[in-house]
N, C-alpha and C. Protein backbone atom coordinates (compact mmCIF):
# COMPACT_ATOMS: atom_id res chain seq x y z
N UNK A 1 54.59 50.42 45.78
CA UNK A 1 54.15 51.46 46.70
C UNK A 1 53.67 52.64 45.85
N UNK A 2 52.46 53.23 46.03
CA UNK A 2 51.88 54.17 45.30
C UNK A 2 52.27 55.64 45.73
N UNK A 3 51.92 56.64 45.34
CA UNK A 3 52.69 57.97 45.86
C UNK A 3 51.65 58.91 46.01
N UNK A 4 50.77 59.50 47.18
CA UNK A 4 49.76 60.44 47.93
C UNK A 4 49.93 61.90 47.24
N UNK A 5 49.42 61.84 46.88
CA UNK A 5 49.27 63.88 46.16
C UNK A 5 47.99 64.49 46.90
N UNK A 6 48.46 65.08 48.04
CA UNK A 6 47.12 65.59 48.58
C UNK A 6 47.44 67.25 48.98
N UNK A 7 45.90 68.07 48.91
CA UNK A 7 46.75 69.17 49.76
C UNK A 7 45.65 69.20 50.69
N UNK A 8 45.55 70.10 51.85
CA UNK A 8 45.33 69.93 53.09
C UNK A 8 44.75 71.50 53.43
N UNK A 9 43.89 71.74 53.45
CA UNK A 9 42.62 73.07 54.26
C UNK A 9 42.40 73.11 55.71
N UNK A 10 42.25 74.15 56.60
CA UNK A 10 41.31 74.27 57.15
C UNK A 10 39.51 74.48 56.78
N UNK A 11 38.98 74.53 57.41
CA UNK A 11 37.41 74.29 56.72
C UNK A 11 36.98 75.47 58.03
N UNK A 12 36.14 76.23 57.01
CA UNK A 12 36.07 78.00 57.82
C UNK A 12 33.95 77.58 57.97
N UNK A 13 33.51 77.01 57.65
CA UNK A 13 31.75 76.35 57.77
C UNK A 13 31.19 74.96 57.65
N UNK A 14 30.09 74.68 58.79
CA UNK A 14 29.87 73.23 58.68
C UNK A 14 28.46 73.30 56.83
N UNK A 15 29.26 74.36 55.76
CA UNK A 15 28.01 73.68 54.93
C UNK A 15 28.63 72.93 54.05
N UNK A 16 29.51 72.14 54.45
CA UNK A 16 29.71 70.95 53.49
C UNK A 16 29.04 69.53 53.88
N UNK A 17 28.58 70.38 55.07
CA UNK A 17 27.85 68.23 55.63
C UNK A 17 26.85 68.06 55.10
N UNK A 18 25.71 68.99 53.99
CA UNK A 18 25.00 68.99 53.33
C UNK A 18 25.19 68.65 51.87
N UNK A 19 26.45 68.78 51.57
CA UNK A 19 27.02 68.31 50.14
C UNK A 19 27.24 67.03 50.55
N UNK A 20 27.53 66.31 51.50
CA UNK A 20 28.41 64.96 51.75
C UNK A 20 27.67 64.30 51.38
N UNK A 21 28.18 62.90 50.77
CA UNK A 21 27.48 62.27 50.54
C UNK A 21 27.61 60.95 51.53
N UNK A 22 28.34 61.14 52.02
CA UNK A 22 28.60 59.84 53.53
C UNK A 22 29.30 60.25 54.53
N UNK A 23 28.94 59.51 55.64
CA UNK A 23 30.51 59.95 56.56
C UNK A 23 30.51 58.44 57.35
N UNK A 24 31.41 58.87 57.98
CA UNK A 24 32.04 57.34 58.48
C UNK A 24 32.76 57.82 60.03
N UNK A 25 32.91 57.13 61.28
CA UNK A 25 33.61 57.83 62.07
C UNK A 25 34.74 56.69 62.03
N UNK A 26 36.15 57.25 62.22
CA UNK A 26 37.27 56.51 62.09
C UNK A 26 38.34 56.82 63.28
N UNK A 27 38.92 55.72 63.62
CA UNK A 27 39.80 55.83 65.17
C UNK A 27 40.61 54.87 64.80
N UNK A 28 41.95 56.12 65.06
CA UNK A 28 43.17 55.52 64.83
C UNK A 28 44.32 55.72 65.43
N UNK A 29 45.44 55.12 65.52
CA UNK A 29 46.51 55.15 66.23
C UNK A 29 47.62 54.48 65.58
N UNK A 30 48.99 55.26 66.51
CA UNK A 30 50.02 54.78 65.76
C UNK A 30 51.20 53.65 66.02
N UNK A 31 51.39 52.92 66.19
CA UNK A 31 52.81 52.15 66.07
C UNK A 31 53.78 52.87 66.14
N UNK A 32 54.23 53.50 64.77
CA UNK A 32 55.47 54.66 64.62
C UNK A 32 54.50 56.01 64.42
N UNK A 33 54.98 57.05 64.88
CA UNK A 33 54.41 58.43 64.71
C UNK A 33 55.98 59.08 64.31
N UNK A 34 56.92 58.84 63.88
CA UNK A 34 58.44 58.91 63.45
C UNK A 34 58.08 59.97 61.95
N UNK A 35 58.14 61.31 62.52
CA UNK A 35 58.16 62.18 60.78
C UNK A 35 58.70 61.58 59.55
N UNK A 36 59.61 60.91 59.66
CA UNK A 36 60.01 60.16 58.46
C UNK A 36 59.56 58.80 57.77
N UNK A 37 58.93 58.14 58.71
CA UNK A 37 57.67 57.02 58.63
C UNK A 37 56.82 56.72 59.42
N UNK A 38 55.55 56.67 59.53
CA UNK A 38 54.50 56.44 60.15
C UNK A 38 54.29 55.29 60.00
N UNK A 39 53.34 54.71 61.19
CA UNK A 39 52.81 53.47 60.96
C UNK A 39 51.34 53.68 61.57
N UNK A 40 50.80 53.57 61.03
CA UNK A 40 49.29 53.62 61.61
C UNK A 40 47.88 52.16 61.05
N UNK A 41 47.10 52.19 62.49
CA UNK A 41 46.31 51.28 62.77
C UNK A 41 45.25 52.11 62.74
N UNK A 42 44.30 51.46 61.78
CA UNK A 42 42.39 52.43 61.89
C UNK A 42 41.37 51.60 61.51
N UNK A 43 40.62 52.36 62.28
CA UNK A 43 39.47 51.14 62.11
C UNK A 43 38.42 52.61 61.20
N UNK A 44 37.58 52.29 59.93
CA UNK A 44 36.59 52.76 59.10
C UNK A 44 35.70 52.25 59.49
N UNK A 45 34.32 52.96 60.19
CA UNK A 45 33.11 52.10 60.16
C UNK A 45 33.87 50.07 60.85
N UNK A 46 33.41 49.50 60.30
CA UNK A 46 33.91 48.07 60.39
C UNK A 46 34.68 47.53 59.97
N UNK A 47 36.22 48.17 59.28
CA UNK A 47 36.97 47.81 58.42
C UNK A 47 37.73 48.27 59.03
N UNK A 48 39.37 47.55 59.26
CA UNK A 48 40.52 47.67 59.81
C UNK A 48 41.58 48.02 58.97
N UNK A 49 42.65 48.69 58.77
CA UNK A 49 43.47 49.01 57.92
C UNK A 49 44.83 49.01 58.80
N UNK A 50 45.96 48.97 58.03
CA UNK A 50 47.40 49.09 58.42
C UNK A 50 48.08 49.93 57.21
N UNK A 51 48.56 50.78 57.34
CA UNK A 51 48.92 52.15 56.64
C UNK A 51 50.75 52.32 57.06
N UNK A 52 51.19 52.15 55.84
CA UNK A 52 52.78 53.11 56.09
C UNK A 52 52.80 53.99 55.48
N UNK A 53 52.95 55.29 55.92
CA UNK A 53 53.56 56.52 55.34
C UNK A 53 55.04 56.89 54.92
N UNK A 54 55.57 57.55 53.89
CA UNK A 54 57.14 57.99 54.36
C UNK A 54 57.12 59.18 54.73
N UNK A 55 58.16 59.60 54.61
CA UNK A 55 58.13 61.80 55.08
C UNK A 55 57.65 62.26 53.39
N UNK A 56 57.53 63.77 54.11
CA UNK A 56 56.69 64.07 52.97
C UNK A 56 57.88 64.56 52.14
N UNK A 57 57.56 65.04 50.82
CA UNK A 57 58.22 65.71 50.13
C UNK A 57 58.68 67.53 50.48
N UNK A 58 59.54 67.93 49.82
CA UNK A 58 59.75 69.35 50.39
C UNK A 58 58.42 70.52 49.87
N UNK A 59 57.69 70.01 48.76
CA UNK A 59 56.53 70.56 49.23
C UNK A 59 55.07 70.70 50.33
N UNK A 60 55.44 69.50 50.88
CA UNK A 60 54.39 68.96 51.51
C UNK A 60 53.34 68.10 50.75
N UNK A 61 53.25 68.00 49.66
CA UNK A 61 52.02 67.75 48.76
C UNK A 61 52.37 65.90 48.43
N UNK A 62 53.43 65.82 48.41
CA UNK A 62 53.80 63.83 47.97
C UNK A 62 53.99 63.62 49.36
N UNK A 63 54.05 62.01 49.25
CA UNK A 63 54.71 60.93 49.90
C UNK A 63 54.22 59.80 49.86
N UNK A 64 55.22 58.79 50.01
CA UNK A 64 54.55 57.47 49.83
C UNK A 64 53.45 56.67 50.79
N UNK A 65 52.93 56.14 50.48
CA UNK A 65 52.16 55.40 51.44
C UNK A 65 51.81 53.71 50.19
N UNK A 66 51.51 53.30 51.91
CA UNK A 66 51.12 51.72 51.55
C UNK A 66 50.33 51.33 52.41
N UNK A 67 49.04 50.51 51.95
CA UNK A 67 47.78 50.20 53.13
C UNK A 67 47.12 48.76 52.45
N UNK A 68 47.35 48.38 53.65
CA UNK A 68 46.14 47.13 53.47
C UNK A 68 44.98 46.91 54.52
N UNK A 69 43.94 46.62 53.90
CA UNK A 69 43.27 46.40 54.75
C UNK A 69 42.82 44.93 55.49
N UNK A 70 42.83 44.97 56.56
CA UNK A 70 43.42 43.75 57.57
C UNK A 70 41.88 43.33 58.73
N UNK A 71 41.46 42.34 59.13
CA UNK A 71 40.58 42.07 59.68
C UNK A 71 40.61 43.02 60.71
N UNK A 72 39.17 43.14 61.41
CA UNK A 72 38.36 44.28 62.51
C UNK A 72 39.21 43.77 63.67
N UNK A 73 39.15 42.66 64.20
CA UNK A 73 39.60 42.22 65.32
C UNK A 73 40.94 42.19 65.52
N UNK A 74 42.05 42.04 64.39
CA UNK A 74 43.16 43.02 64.36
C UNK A 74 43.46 43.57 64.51
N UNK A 75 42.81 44.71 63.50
CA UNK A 75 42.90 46.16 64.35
C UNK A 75 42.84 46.66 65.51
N UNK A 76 41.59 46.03 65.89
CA UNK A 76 41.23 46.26 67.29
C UNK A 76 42.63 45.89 68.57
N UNK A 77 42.87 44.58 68.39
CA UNK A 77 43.75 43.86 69.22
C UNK A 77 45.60 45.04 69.12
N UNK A 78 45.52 45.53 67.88
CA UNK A 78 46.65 46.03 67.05
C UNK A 78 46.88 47.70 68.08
N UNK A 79 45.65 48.07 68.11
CA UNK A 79 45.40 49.46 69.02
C UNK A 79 46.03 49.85 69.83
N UNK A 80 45.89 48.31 71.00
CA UNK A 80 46.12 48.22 72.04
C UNK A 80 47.83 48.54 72.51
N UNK A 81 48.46 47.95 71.09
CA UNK A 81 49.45 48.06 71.05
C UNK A 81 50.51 49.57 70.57
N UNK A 82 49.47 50.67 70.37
CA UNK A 82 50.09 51.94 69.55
C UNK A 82 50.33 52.58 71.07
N UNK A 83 50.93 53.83 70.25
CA UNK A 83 51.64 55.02 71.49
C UNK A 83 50.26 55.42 71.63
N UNK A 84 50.59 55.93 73.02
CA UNK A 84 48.89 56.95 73.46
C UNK A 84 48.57 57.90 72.58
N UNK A 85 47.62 58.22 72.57
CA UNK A 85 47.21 59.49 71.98
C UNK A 85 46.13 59.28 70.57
N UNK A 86 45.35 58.45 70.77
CA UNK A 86 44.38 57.80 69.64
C UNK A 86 43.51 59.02 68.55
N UNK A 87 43.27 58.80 67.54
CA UNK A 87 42.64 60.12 66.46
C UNK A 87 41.22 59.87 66.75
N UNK A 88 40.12 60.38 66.61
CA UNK A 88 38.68 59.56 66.68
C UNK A 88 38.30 61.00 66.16
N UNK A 89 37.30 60.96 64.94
CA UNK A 89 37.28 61.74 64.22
C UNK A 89 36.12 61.25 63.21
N UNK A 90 34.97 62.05 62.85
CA UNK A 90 34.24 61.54 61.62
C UNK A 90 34.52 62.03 60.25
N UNK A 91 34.45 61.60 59.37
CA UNK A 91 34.82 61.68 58.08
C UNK A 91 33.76 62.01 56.97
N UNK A 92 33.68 63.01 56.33
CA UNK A 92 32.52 63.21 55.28
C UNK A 92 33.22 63.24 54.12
N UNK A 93 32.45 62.91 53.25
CA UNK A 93 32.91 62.58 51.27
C UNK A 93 32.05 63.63 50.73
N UNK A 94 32.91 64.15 50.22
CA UNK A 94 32.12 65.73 49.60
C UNK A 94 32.64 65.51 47.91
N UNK A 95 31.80 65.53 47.14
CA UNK A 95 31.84 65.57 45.92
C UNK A 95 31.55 66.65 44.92
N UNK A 96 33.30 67.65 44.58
CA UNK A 96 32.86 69.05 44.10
C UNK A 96 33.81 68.96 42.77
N UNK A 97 33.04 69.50 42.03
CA UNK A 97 33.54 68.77 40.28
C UNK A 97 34.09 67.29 40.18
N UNK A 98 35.18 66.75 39.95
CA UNK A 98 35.69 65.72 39.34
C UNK A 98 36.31 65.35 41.21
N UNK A 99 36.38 65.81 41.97
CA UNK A 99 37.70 65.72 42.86
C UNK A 99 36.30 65.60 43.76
N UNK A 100 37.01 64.79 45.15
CA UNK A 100 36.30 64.39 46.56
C UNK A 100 37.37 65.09 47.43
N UNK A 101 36.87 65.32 47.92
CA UNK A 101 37.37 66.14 49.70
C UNK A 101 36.93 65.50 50.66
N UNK A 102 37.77 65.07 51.69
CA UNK A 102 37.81 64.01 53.11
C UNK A 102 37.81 65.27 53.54
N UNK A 103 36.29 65.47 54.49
CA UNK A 103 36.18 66.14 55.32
C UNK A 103 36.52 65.49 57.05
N UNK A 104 37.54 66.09 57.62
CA UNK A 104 37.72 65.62 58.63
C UNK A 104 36.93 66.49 60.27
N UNK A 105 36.05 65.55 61.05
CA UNK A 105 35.44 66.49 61.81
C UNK A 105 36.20 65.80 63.06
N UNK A 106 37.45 66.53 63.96
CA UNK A 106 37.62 65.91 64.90
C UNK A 106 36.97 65.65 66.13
N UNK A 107 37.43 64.53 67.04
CA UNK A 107 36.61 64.74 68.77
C UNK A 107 37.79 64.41 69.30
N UNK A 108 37.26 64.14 70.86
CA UNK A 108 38.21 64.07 71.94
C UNK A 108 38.74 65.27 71.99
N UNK A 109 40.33 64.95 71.94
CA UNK A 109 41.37 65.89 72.25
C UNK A 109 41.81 66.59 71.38
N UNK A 110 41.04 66.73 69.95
CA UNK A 110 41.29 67.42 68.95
C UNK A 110 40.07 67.95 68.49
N UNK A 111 39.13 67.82 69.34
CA UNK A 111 37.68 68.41 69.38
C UNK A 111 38.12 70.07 68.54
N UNK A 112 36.84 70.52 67.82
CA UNK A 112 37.19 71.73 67.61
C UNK A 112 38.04 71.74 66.06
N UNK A 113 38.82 70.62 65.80
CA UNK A 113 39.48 71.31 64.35
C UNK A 113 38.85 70.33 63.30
N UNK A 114 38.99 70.85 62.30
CA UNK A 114 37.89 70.64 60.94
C UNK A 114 39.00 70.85 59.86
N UNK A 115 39.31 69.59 59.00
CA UNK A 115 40.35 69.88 58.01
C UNK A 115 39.46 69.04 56.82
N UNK A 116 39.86 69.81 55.96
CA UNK A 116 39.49 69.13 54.73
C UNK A 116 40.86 68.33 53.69
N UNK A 117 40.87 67.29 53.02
CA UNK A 117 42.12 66.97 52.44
C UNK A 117 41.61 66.65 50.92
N UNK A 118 42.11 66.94 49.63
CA UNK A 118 41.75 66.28 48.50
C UNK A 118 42.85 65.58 48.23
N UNK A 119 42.64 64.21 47.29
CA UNK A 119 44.11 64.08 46.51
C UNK A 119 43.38 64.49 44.80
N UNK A 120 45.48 64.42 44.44
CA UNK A 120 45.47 64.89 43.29
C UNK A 120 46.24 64.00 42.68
N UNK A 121 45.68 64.23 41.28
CA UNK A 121 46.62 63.53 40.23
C UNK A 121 48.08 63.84 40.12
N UNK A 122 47.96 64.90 40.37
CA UNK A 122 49.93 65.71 40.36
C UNK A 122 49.62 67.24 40.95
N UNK A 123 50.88 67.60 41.35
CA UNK A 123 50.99 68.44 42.13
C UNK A 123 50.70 69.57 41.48
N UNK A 124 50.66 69.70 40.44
CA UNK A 124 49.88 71.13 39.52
C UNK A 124 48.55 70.69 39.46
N UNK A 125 48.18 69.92 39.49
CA UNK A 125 46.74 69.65 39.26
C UNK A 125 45.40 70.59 39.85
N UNK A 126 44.88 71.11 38.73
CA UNK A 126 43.80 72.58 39.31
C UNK A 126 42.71 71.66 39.68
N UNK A 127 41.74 72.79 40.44
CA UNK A 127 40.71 71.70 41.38
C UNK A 127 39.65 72.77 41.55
N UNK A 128 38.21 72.97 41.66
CA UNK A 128 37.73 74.08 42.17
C UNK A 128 37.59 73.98 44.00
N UNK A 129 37.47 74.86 44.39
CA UNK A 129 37.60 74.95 45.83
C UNK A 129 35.99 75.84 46.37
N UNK A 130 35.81 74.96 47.00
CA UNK A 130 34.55 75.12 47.82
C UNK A 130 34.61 76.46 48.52
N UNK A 131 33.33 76.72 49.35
CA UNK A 131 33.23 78.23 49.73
C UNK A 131 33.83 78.19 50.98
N UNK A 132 33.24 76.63 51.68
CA UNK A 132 33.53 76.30 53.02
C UNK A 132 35.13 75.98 52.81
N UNK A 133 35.66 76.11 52.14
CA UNK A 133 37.22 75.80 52.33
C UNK A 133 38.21 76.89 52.84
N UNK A 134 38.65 77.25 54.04
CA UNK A 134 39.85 77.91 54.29
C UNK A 134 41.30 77.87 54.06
N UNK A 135 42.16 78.36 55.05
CA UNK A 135 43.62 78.78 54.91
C UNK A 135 44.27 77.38 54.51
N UNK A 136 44.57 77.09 53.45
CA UNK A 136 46.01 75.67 53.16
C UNK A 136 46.61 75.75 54.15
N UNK A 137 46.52 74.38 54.68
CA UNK A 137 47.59 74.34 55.84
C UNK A 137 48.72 72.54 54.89
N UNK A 138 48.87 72.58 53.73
CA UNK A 138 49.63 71.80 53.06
C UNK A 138 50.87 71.71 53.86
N UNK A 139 51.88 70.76 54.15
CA UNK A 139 52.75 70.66 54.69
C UNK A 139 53.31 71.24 55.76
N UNK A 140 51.80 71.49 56.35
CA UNK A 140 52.51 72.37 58.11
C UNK A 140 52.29 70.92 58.73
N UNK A 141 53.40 70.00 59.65
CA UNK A 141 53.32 68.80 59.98
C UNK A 141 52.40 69.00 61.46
N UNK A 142 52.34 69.82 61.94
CA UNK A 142 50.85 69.95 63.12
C UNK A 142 49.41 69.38 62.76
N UNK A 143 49.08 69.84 61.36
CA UNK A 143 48.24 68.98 61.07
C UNK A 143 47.71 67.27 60.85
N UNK A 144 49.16 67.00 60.60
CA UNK A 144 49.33 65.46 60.17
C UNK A 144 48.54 64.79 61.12
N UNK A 145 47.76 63.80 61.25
CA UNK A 145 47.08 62.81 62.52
C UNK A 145 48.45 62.56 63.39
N UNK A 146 48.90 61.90 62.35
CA UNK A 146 50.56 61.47 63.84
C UNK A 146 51.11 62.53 64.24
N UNK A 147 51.17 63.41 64.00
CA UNK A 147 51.06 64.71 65.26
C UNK A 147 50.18 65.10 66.17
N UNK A 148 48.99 65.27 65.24
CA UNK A 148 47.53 65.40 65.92
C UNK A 148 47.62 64.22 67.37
N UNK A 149 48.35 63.36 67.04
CA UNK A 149 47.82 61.86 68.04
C UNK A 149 49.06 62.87 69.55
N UNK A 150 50.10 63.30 69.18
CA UNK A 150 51.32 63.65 69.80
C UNK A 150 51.07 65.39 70.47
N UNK A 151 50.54 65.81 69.91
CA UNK A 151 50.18 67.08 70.45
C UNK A 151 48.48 67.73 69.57
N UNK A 152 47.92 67.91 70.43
CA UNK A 152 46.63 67.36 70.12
C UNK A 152 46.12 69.52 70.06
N UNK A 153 45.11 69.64 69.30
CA UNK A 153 44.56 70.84 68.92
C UNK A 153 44.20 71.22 70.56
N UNK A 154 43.83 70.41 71.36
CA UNK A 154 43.27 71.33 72.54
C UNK A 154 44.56 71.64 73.23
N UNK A 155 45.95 71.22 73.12
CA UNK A 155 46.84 71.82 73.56
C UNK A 155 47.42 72.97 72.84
N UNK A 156 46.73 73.60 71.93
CA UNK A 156 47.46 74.47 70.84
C UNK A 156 47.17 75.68 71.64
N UNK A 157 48.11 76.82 71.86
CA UNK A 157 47.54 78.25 72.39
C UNK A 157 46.82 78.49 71.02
């Protein structure tokens, strides 16, 4: 099992969709949405995945994860089977020095929020930070998708 070093932005301008170099729209859902392990089902473009998370670390910045990726029609069939509350969201690849940023553009019921995520080699690891990048929201668990799926940005006052 490999170990996630990521930290986590709001995104304050759409001028990173001009740096991107792809995007992809991705819809996903969970099995377990359990803070201490996740289980999540997503479909990339045409590619199906199965994802375990653990809880995060007390910085927010680790945790484990494990993913394979698993036939379309799986997934698909696999969906059917998660708690309500599905992610559907497009994804841009932004390439700024050495490091990529998953730009996340949500819809539906999370219409409206825009997060950016990098990973890192280790948790000190320096990075330059884009213009379009806002407030760290690193280990606030509201952000997480399996929250996002559970209480969704358009319910946020």
């Amino acid at each position: 099992m490999s170990v996630e070093i990521e930290r986590k932005f709001l995104v304050n301008s759409d001028d990173f969709i001009a740096q991107a170099s792809s995007h992809t729209r991705i819809v996903q859902a969970y099995l377990n949405s359990n803070k201490q392990r996740t289980v999540r089902v997503r479909i990339r473009g045409q590619q199906g995945f199965l994802t375990i998370k653990g809880a995060s670390n007390e910085s927010g910045l680790s945790r484990y994860e494990w993913e394979k990726e698993i036939p379309l029609a799986e997934a698909e069939q696999l969906l059917t089977l998660c708690e309500p509350g599905a992610i559907d969201k497009v994804r841009y690849l932004v390439t700024v020095a050495q490091h990529i940023f998953e730009v996340d553009v949500f819809a539906g019921d999370n219409h409206g929020l825009v997060v950016a995520e990098v990973e890192l080699g280790s948790e000190q690891e320096c990075f330059e930070k884009p213009s379009w990048l806002g407030q760290e929201v690193t280990g606030q668990t509201q952000y997480y998708n399996s929250q996002l799926s559970q209480n969704p940005f358009k319910n946020w006052p």
